[in-house]
Protein backbone atom coordinates (compact mmCIF):
# COMPACT_ATOMS: atom_id res chain seq x y z
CA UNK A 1 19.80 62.96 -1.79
CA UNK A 2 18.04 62.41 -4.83
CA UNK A 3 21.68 60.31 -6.20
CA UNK A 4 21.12 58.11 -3.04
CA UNK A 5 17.05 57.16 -3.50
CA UNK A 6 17.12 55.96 -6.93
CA UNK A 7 19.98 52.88 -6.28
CA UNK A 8 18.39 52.38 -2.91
CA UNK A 9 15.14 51.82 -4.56
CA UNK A 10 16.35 49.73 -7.30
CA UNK A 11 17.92 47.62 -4.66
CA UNK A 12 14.44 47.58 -2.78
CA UNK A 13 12.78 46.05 -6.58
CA UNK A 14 15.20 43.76 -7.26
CA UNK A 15 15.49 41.97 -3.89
CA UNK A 16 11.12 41.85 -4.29
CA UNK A 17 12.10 39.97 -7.08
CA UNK A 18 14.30 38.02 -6.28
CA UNK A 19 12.59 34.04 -5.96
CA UNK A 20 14.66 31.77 -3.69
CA UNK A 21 14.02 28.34 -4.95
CA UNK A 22 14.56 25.99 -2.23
CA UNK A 23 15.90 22.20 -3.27
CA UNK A 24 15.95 18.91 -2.35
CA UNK A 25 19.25 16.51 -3.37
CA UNK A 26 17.75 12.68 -3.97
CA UNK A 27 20.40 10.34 -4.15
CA UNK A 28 18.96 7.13 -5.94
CA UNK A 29 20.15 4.06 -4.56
CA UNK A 30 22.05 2.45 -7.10
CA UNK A 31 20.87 -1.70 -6.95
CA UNK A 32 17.72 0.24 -9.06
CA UNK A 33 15.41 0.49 -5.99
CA UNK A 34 13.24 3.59 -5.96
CA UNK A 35 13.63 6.48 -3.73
CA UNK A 36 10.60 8.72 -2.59
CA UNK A 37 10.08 11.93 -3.69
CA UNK A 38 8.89 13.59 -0.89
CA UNK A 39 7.72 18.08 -1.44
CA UNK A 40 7.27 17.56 -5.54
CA UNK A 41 8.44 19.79 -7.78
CA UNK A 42 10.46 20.35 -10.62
CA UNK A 43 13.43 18.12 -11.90
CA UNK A 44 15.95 20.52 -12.36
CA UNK A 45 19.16 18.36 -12.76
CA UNK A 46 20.12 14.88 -12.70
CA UNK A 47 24.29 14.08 -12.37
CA UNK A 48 25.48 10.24 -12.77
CA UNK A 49 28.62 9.29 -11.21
CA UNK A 50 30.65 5.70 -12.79
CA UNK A 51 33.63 4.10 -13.05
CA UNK A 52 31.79 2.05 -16.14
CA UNK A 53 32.49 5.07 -19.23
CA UNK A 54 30.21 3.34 -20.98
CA UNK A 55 27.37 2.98 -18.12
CA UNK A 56 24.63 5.39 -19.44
CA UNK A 57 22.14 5.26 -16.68
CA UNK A 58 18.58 6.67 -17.36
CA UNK A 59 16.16 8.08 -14.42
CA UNK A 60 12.38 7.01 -14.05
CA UNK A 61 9.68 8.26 -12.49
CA UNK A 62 7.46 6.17 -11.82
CA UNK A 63 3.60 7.26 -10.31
CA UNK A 64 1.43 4.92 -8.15
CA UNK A 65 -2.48 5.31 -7.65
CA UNK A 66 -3.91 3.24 -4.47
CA UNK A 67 -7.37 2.74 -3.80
CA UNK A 68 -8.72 0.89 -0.56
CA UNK A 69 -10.48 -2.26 -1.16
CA UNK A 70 -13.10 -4.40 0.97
CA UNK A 71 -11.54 -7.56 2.04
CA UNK A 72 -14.28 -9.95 3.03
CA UNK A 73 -13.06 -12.71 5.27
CA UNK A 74 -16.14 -15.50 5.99
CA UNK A 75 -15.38 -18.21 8.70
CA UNK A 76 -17.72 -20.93 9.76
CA UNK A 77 -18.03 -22.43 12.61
CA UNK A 78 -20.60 -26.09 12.77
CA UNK A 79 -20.87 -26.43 16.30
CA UNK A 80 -22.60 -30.79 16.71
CA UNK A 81 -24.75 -31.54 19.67
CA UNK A 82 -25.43 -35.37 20.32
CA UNK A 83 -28.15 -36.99 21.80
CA UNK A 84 -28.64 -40.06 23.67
CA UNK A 85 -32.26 -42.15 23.66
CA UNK A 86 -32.92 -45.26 25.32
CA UNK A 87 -36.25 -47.48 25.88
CA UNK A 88 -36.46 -49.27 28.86
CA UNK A 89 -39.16 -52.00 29.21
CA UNK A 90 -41.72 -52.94 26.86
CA UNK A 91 -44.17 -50.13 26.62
CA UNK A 92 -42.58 -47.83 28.82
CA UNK A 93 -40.10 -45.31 27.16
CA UNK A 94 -37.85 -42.97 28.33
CA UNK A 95 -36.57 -40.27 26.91
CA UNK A 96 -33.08 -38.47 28.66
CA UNK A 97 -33.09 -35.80 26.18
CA UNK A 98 -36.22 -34.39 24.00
CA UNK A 99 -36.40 -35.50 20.46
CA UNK A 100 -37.70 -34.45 16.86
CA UNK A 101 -39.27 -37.89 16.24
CA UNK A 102 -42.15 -40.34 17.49
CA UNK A 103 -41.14 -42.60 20.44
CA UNK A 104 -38.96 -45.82 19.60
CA UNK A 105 -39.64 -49.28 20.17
CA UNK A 106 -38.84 -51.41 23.51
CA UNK A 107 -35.44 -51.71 24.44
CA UNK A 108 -34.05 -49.68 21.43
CA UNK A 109 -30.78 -47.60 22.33
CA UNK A 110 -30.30 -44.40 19.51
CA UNK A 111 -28.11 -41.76 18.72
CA UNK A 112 -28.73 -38.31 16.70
CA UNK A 113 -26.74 -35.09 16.50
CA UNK A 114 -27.81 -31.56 15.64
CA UNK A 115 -25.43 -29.75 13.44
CA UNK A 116 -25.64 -25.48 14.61
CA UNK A 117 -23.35 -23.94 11.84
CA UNK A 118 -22.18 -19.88 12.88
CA UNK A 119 -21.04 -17.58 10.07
CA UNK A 120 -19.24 -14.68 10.90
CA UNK A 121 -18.28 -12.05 8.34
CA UNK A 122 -15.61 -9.29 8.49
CA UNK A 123 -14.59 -6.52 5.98
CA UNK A 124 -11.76 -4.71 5.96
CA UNK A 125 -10.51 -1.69 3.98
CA UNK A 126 -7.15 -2.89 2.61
CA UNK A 127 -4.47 -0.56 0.09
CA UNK A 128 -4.52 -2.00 -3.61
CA UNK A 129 -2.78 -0.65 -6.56
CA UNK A 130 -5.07 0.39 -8.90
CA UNK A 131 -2.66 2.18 -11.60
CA UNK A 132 0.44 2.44 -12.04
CA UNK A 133 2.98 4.76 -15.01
CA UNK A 134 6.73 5.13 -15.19
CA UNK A 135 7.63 7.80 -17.41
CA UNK A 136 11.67 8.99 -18.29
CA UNK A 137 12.82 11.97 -16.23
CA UNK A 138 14.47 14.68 -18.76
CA UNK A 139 15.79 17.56 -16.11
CA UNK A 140 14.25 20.52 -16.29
CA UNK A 141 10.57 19.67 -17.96
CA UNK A 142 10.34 16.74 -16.04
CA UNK A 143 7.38 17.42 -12.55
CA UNK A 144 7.50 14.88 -9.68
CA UNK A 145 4.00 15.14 -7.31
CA UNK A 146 4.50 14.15 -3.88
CA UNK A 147 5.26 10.70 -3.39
CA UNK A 148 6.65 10.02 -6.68
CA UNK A 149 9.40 7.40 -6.94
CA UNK A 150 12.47 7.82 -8.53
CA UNK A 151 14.50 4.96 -10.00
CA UNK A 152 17.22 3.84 -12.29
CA UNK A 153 15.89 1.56 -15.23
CA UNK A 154 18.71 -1.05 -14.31
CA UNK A 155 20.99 -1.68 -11.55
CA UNK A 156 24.27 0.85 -11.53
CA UNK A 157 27.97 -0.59 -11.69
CA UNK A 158 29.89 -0.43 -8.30
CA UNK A 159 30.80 2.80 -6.89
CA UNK A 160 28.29 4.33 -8.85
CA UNK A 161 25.71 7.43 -7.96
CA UNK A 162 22.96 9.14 -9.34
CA UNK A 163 21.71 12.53 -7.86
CA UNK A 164 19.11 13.94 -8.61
CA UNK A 165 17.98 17.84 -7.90
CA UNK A 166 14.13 18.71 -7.34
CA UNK A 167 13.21 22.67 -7.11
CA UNK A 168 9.94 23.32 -4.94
């Protein structure tokens, strides 16, 4: 009995120790467009694929920083109103609509406009880049955060791939 407990329990201590390291395969498009790193984690191999021999193609990683900025847009609207005075007879005036200034002399005809301007204001929260760092990727001491973009540093040659391995 004794024979059979001690490989059972060094079975038992080497499966608790035992880390599975789950992984995610990026393929990076190759007209150099990024691809989005999505859990983070460690860059534990990069493998190019070319018919070009002498195509050496080196991986970026490139890190954004967004902030949300106030967009202010201000639109004014004038908005006229006309009025219309007339004097009839000598002496006698009428007004059809009330006016700012003294009465006007007989048989006098007379235009003036009010000018009501509106403002109206709206802010918005809107994404801006604030920062931005590319960095070379060198597999295995190379650390992508979530979010991180991959990329090539120039376009690949037809029938080309670049894969790239991240370990969470």
């Amino acid at each position: 009995m004794k024979r059979f407990l001690l490989p059972l329990a060094l079975c038992a201590l080497a499966a608790a120790t035992f880390v599975r390291a789950d992984m995610d395969f990026l393929e990076i498009p190759a007209d150099g467009s990024a691809v989005e790193v999505r859990p983070g984690g460690k860059i534990v191999w990069v493998d190019a694929v070319s018919t070009n021999s002498a195509w050496s193609p080196t991986v970026k990683l490139a890190r954004e920083l967004w902030t949300d900025v106030a967009q202010v847009e201000t639109s004014v609207a004038t908005n006229f109103t006309y009025s219309y005075v007339v004097t009839n007879a000598p002496g006698t005036v009428t007004n059809v609509y009330p006016r700012p200034f003294p009465a006007l002399p007989a048989r006098t005809a007379a235009f003036w406009t009010n000018a009501v301007e509106v403002t109206t204001v709206a802010t918005n929260l809107v994404p801006r880049l604030s920062a931005a760092e590319t960095n070379a990727v060198v597999a295995g001491t190379s650390y992508a955060a979530p979010g991180d973009k991959l990329l090539l540093s120039g376009a690949a040659p037809d029938r080309s791939r670049v894969t790239v391995a991240v370990e969470r």
